[in-house]
N, C-alpha and C. Protein backbone atom coordinates (compact mmCIF):
# COMPACT_ATOMS: atom_id res chain seq x y z
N UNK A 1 0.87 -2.72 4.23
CA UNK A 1 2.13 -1.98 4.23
C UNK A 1 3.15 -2.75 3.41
N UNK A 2 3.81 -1.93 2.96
CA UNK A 2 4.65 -2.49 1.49
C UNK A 2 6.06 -2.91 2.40
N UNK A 3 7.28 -3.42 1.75
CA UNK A 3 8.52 -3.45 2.43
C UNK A 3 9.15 -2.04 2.28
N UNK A 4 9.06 -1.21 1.94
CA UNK A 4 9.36 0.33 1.52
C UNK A 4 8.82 0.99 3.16
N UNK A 5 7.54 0.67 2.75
CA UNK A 5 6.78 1.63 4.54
C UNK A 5 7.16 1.30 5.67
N UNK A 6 8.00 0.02 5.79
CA UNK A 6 8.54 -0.97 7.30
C UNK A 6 9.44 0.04 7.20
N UNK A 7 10.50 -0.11 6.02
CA UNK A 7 11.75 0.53 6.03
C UNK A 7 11.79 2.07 6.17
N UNK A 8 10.97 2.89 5.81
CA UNK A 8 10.68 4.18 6.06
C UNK A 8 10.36 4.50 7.59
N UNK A 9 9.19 3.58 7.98
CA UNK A 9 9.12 3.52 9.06
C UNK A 9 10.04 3.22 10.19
N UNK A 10 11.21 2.61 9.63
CA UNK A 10 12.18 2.01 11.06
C UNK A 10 13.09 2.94 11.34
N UNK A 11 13.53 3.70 9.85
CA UNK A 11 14.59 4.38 9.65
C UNK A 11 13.92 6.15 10.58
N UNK A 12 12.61 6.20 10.35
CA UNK A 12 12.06 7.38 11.40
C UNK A 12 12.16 7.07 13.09
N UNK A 13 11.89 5.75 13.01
CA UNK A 13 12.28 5.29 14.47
C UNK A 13 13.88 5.31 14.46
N UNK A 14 14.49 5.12 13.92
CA UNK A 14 15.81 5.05 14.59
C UNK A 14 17.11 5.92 15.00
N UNK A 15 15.46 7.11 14.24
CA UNK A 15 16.23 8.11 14.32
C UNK A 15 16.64 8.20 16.28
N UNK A 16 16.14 8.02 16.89
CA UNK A 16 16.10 7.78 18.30
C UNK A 16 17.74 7.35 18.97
N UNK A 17 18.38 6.57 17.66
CA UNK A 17 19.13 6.50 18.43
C UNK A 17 20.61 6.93 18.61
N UNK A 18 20.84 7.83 17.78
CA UNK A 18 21.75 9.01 17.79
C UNK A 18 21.40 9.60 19.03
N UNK A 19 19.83 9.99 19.02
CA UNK A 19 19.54 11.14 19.93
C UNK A 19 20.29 10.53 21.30
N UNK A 20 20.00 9.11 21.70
CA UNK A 20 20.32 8.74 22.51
C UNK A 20 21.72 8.51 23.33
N UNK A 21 22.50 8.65 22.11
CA UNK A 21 23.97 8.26 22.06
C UNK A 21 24.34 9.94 22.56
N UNK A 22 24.21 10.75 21.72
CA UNK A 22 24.23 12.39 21.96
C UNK A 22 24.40 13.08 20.98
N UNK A 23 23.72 13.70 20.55
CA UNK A 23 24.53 14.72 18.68
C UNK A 23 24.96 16.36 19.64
N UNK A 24 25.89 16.71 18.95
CA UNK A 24 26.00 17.73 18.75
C UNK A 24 25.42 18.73 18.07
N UNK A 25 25.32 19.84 18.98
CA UNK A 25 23.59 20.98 17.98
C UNK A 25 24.72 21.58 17.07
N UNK A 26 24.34 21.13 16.08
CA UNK A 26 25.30 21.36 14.26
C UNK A 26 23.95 21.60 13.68
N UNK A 27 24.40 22.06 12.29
CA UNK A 27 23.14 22.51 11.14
C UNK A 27 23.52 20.97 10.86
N UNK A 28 23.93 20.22 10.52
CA UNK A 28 23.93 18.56 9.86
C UNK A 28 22.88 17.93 11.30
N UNK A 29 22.93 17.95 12.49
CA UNK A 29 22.25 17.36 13.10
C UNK A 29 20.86 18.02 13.04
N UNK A 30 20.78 19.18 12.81
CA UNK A 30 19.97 20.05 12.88
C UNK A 30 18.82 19.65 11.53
N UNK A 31 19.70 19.74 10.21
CA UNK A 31 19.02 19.40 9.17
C UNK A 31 18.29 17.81 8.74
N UNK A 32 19.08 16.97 9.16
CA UNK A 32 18.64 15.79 8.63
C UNK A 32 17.33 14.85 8.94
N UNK A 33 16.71 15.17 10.38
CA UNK A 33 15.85 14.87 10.64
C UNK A 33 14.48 15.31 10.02
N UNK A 34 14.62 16.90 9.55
CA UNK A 34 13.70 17.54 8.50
C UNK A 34 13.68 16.91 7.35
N UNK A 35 14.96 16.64 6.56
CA UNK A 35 14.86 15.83 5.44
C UNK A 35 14.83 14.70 5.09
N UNK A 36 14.83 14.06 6.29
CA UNK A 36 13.98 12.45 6.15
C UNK A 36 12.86 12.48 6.45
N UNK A 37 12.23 13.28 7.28
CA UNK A 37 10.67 13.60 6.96
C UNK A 37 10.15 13.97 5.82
N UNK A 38 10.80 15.22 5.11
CA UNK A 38 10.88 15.73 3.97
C UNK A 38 10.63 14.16 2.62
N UNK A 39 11.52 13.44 2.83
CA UNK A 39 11.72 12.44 1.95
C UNK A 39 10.82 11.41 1.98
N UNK A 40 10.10 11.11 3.41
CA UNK A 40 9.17 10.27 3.65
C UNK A 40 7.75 11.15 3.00
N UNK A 41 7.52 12.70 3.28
CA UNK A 41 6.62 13.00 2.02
C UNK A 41 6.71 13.16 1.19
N UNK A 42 7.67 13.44 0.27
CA UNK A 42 7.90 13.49 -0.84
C UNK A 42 7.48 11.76 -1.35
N UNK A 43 7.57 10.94 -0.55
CA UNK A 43 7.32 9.43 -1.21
C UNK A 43 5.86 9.39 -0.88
N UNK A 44 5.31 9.54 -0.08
CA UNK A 44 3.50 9.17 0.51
C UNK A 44 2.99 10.91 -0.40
N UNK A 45 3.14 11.70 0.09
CA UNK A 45 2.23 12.63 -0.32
C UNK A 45 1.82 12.52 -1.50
N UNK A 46 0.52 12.57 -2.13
CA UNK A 46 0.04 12.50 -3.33
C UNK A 46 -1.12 14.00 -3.67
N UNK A 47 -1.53 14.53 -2.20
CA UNK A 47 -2.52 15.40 -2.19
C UNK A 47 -2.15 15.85 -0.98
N UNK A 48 -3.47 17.53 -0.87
CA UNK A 48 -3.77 17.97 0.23
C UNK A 48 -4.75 18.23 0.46
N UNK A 49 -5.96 17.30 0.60
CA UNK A 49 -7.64 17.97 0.75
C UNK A 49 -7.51 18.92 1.24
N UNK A 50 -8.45 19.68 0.95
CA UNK A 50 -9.15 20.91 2.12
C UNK A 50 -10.64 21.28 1.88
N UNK A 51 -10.94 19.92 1.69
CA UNK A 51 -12.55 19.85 1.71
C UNK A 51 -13.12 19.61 2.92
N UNK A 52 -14.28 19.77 3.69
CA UNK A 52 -14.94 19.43 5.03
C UNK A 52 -14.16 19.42 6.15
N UNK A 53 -13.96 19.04 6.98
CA UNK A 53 -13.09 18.74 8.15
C UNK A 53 -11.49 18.12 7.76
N UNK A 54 -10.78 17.88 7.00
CA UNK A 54 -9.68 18.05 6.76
C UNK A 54 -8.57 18.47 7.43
N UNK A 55 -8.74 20.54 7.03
CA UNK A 55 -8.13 21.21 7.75
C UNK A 55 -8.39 20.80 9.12
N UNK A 56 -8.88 20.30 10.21
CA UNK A 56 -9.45 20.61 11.25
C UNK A 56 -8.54 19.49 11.67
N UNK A 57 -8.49 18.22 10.92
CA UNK A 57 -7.47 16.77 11.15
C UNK A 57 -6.38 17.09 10.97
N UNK A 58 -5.78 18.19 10.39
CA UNK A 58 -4.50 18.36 10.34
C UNK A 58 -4.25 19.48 11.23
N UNK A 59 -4.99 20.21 11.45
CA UNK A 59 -4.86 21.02 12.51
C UNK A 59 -4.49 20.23 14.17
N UNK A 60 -5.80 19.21 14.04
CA UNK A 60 -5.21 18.52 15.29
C UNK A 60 -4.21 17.42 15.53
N UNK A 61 -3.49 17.18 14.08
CA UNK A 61 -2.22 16.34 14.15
C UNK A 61 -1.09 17.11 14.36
N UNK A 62 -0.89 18.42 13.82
CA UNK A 62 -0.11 19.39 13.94
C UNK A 62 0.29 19.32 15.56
N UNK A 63 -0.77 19.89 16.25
CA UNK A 63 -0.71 20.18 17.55
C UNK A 63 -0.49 19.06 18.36
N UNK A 64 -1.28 17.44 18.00
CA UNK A 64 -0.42 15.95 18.77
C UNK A 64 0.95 16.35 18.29
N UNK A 65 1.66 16.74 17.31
CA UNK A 65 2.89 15.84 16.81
C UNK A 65 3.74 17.62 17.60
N UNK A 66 3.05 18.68 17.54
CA UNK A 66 3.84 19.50 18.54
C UNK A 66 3.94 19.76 19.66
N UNK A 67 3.34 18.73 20.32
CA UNK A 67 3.48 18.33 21.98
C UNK A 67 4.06 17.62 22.22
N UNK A 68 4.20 16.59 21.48
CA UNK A 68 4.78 15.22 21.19
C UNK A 68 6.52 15.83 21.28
N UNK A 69 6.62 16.63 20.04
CA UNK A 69 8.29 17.24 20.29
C UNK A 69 8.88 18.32 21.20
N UNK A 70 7.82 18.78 21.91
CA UNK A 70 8.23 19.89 22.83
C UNK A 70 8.54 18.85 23.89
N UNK A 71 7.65 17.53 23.72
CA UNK A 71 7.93 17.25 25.54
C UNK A 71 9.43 16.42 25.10
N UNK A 72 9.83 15.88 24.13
CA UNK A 72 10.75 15.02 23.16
C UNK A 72 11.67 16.42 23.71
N UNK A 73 11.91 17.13 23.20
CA UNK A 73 12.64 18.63 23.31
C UNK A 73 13.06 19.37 24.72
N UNK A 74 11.86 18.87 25.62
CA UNK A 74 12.09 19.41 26.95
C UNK A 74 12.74 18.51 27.90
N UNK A 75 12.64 16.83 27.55
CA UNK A 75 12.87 15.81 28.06
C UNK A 75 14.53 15.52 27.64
N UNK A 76 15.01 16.16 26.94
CA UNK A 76 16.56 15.86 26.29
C UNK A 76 17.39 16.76 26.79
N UNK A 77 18.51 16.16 27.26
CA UNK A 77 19.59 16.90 28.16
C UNK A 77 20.49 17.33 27.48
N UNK A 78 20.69 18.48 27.71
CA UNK A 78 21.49 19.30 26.71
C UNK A 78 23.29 19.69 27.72
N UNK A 79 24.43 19.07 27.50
CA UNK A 79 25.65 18.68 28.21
C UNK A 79 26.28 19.07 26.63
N UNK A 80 27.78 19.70 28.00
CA UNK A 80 29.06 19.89 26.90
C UNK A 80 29.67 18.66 26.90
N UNK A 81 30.27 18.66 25.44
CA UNK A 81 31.15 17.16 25.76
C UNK A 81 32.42 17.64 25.66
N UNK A 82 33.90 17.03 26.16
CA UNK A 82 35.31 16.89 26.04
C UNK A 82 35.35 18.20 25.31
N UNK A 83 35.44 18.22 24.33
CA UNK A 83 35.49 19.49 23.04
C UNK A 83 35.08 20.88 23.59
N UNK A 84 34.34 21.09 24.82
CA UNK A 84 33.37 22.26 25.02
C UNK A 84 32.19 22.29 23.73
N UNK A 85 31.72 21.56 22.94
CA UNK A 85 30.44 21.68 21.95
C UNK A 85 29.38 21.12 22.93
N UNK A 86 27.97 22.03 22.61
CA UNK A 86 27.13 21.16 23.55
C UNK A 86 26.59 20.34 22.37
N UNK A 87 25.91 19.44 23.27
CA UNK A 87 25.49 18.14 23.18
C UNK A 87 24.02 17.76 23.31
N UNK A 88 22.73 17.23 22.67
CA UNK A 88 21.48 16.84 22.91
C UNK A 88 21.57 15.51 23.13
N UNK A 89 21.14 15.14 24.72
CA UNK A 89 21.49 13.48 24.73
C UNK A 89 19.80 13.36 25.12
N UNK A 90 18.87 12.68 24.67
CA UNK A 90 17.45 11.95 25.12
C UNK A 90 17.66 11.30 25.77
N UNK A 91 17.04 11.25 26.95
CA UNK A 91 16.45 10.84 28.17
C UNK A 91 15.63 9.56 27.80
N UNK A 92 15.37 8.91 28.81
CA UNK A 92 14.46 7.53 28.42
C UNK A 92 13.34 8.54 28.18
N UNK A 93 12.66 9.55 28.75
CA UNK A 93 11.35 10.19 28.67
C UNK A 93 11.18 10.21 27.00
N UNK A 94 12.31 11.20 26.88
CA UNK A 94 12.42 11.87 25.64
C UNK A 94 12.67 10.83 24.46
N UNK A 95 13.34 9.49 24.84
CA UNK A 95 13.19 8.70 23.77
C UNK A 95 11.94 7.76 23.25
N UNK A 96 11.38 7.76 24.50
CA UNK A 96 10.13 6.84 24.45
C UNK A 96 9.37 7.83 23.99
N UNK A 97 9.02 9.18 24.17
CA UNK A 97 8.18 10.25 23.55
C UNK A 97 8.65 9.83 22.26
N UNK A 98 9.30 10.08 21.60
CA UNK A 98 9.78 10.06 20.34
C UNK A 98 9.31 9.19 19.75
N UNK A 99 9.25 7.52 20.27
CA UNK A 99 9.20 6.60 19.54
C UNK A 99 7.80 6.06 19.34
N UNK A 100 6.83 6.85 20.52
CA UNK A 100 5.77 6.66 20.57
C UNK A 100 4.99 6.93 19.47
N UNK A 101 5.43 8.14 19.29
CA UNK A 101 4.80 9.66 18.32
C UNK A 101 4.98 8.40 16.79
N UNK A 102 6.61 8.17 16.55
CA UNK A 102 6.70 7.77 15.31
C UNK A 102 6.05 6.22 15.01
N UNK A 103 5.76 5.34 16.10
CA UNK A 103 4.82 3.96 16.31
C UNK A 103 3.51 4.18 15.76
N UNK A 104 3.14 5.37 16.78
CA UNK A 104 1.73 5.40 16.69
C UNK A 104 1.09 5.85 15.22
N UNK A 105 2.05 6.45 14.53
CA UNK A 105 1.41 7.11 13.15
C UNK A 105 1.65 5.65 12.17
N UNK A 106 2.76 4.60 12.33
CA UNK A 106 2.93 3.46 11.77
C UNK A 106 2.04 2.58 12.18
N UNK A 107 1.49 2.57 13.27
CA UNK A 107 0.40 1.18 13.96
C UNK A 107 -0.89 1.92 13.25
N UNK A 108 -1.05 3.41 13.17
CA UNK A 108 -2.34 3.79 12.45
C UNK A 108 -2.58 2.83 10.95
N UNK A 109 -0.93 3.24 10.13
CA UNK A 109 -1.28 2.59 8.59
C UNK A 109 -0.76 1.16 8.45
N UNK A 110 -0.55 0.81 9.78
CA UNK A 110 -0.53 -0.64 9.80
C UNK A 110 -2.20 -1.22 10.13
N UNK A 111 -3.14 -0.42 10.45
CA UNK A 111 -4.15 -0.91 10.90
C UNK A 111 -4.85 -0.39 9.71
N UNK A 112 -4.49 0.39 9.15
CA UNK A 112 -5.74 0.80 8.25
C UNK A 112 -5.47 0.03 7.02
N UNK A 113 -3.96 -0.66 6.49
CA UNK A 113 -4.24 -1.77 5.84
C UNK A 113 -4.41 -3.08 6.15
N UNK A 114 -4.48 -3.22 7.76
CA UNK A 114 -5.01 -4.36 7.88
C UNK A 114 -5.77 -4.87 8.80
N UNK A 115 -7.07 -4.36 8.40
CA UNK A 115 -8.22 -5.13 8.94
C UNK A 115 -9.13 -3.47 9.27
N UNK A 116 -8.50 -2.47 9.35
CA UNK A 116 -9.01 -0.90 10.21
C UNK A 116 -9.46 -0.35 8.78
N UNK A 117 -9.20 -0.54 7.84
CA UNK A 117 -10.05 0.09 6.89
C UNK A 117 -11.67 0.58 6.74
N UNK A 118 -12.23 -0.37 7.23
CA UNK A 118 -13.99 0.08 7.25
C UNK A 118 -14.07 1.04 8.51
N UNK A 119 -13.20 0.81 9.80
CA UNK A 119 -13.73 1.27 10.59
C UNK A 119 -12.98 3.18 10.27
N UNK A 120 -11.73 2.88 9.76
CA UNK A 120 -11.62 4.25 9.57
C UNK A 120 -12.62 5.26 8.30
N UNK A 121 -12.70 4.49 7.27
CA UNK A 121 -13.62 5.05 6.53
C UNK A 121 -15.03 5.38 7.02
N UNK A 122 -15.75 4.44 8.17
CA UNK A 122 -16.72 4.91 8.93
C UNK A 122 -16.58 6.18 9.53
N UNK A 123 -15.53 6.60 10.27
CA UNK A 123 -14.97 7.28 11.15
C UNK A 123 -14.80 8.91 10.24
N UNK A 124 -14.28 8.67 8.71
CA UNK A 124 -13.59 9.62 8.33
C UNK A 124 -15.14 10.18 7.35
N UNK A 125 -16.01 9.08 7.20
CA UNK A 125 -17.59 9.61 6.76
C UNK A 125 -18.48 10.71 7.87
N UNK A 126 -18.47 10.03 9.25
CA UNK A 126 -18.96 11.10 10.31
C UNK A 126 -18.51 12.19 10.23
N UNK A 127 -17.33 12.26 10.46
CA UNK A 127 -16.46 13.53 10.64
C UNK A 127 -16.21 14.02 9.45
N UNK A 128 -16.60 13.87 8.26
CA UNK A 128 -16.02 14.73 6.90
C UNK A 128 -15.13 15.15 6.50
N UNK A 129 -14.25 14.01 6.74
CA UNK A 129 -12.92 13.72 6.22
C UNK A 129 -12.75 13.01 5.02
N UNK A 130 -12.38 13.86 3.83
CA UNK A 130 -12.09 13.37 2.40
C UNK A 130 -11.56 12.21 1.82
N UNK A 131 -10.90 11.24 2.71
CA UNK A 131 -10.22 10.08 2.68
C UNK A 131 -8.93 9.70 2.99
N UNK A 132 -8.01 8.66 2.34
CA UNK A 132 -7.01 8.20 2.64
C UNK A 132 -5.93 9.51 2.36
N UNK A 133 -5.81 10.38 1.40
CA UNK A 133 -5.25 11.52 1.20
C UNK A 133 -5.09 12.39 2.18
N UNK A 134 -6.46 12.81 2.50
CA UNK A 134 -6.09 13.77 4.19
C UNK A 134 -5.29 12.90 5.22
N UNK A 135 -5.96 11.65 5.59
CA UNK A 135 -4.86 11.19 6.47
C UNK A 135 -3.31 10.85 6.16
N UNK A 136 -2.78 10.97 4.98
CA UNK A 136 -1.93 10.94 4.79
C UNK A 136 -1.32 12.28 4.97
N UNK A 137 -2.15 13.38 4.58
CA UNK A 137 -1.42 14.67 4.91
C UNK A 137 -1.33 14.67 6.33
N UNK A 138 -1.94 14.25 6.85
CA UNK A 138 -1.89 14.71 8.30
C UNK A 138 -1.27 13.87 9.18
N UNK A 139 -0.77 12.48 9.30
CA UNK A 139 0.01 12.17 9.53
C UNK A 139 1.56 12.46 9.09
N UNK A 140 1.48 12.82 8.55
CA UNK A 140 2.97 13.58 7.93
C UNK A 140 3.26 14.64 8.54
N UNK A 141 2.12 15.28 8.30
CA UNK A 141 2.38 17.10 9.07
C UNK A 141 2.15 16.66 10.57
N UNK A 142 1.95 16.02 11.04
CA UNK A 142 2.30 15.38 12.94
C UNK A 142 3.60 14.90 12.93
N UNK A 143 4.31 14.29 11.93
CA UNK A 143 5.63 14.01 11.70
C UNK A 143 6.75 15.40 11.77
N UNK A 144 5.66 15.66 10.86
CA UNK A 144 7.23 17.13 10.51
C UNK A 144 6.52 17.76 11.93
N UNK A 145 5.36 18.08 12.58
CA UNK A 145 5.54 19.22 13.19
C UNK A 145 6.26 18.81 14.80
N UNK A 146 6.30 17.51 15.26
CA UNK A 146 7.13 16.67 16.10
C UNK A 146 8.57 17.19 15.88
N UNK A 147 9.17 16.57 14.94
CA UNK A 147 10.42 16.92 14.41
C UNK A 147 11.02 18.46 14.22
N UNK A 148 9.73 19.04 13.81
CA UNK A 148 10.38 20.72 14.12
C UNK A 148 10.43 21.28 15.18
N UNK A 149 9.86 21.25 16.28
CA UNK A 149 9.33 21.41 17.41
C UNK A 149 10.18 20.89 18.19
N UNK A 150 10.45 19.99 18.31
CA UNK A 150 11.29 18.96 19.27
C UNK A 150 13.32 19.90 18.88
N UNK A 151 13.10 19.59 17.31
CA UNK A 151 14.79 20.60 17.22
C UNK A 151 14.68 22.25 17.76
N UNK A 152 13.47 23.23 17.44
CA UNK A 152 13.81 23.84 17.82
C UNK A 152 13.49 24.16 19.34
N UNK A 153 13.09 23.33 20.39
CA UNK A 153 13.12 23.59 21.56
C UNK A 153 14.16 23.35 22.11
N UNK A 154 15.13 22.44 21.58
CA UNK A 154 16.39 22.12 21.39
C UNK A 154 17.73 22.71 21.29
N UNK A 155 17.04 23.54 19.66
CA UNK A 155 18.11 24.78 19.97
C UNK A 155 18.24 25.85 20.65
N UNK A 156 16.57 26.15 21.01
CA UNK A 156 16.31 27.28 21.99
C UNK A 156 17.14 27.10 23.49
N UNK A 157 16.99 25.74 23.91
CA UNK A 157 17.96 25.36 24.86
C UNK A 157 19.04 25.83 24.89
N UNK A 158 19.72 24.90 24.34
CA UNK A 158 21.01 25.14 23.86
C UNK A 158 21.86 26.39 23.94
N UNK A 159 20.74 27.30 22.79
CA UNK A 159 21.36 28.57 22.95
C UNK A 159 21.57 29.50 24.16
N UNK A 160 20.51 29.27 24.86
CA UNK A 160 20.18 29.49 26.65
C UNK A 160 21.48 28.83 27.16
N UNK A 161 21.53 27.94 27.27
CA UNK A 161 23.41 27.01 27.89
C UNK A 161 24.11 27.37 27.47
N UNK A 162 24.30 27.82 26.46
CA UNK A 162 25.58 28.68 25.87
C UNK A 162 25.79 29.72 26.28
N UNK A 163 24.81 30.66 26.28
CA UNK A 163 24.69 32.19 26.49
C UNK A 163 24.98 32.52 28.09
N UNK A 164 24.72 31.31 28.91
CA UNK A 164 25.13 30.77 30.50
C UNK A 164 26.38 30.27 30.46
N UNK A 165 26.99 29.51 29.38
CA UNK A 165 28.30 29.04 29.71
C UNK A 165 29.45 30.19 29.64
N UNK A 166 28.69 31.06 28.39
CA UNK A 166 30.04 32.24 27.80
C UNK A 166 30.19 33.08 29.09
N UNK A 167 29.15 33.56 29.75
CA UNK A 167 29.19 34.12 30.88
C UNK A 167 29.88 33.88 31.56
N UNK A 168 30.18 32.45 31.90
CA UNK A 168 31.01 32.04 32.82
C UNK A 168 32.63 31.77 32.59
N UNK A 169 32.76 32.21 31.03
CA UNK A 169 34.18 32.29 30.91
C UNK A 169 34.82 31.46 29.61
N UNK A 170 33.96 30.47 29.62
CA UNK A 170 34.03 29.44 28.47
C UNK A 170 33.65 29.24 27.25
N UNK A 171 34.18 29.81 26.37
CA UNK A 171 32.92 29.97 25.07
C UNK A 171 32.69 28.94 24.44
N UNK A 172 31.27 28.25 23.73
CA UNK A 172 30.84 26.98 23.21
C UNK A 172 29.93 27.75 22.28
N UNK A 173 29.99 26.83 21.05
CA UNK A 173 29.32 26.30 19.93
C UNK A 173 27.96 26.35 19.85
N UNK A 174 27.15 27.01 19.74
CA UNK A 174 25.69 26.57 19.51
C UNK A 174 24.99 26.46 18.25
C-alpha cells in the first residue's frame, strides 16, 4: 500500500466522524460521501471483468457493503437540533458498523500486498475470479453500495420524522 491508499483509506474512515458529531440531512451532507467514494474510484478503478465468477464477487460485495449501510442507516439517530433541522447522529453501533465495513476492505489490500497475495490468487483461481481488477471492482462497489444504502435509509428516515413532526405542528427540513 502506497502513502496515497493510507490516506484514501483514513479519509473514508473518517468519514465517521461528522456522522458522529451529527450532520444535518442537506444535499451537501447527502452528496459528499458519494463523491469521495466516487473519487476513491475514479483513482483505483482501472477495469470491470465480467469474465467467470466476477459478476457473482461483486454481486456478493454489493449485498456485504448493503447490509453493512442499512444496519449503519438503521443504527443512526435521527434528532432535531436548536434550528428545528433534523439531524443524523451515529450511534456507537452505527459507527463501529461503518468503520468496520471501511477497515475490512483496507485490511483486505493491506493483506493482499503484504504477504496475502498467493493465497488470494489461489482463492481467486478456484473460484474464477479474473484477478486483482475484479477485486478492485468489487471492493469499491461494497464501498459505494454501503454508502448509498446507509444515506438513503437515512433519508427515508428522516423523511418519516418529518412527515411526524409537521403533523404535529412544527414544520422541519428534510
Amino acid at each position: 500500500m502506497t502513502t496515497t491508499d493510507y490516506l484514501i483509506a483514513a479519509a473514508l474512515i473518517l468519514l465517521v466522524v461528522p456522522q458522529i458529531r451529527g450532520t444535518r440531512l442537506t444535499i451537501r451532507n447527502l452528496v459528499l460521501p458519494v463523491v469521495l467514494v466516487g473519487a476513491a474510484a475514479a483513482y483505483y478503478l482501472k477495469a470491470v471483468p465480467t469474465q467467470g465468477h466476477d459478476v457473482q464477487l461483486y454481486g456478493v460485495c454489493v449485498a456485504a457493503g448493503a447490509v453493512l449501510g442499512a444496519a449503519c442507516g438503521l443504527t443512526t439517530h435521527i434528532v432535531k437540533d436548536r434550528e428545528g433541522f433534523l439531524v443524523a447522529k451515529a450511534g456507537v453501533a452505527a459507527a463501529v458498523l461503518w468503520v468496520a465495513g471501511m477497515a475490512a476492505r483496507t485490511g483486505f489490500e493491506y493483506g493482499a500486498t503484504h504477504g496475502g497475495a498467493r493465497a488470494i490468487a489461489d482463492f481467486s483461481r478456484s473460484n474464477l475470479i479474473t484477478g486483482a481488477d475484479a477485486w478492485t471492482a468489487a471492493l469499491l462497489l461494497m464501498a459505494l453500495a454501503q454508502v448509498l444504502v446507509r444515506l438513503v435509509t437515512i433519508r427515508v428516515r428522516g423523511r418519516g420524522r418529518a412527515r411526524r413532526v409537521e403533523v404535529g405542528g412544527s414544520p422541519v427540513q428534510a
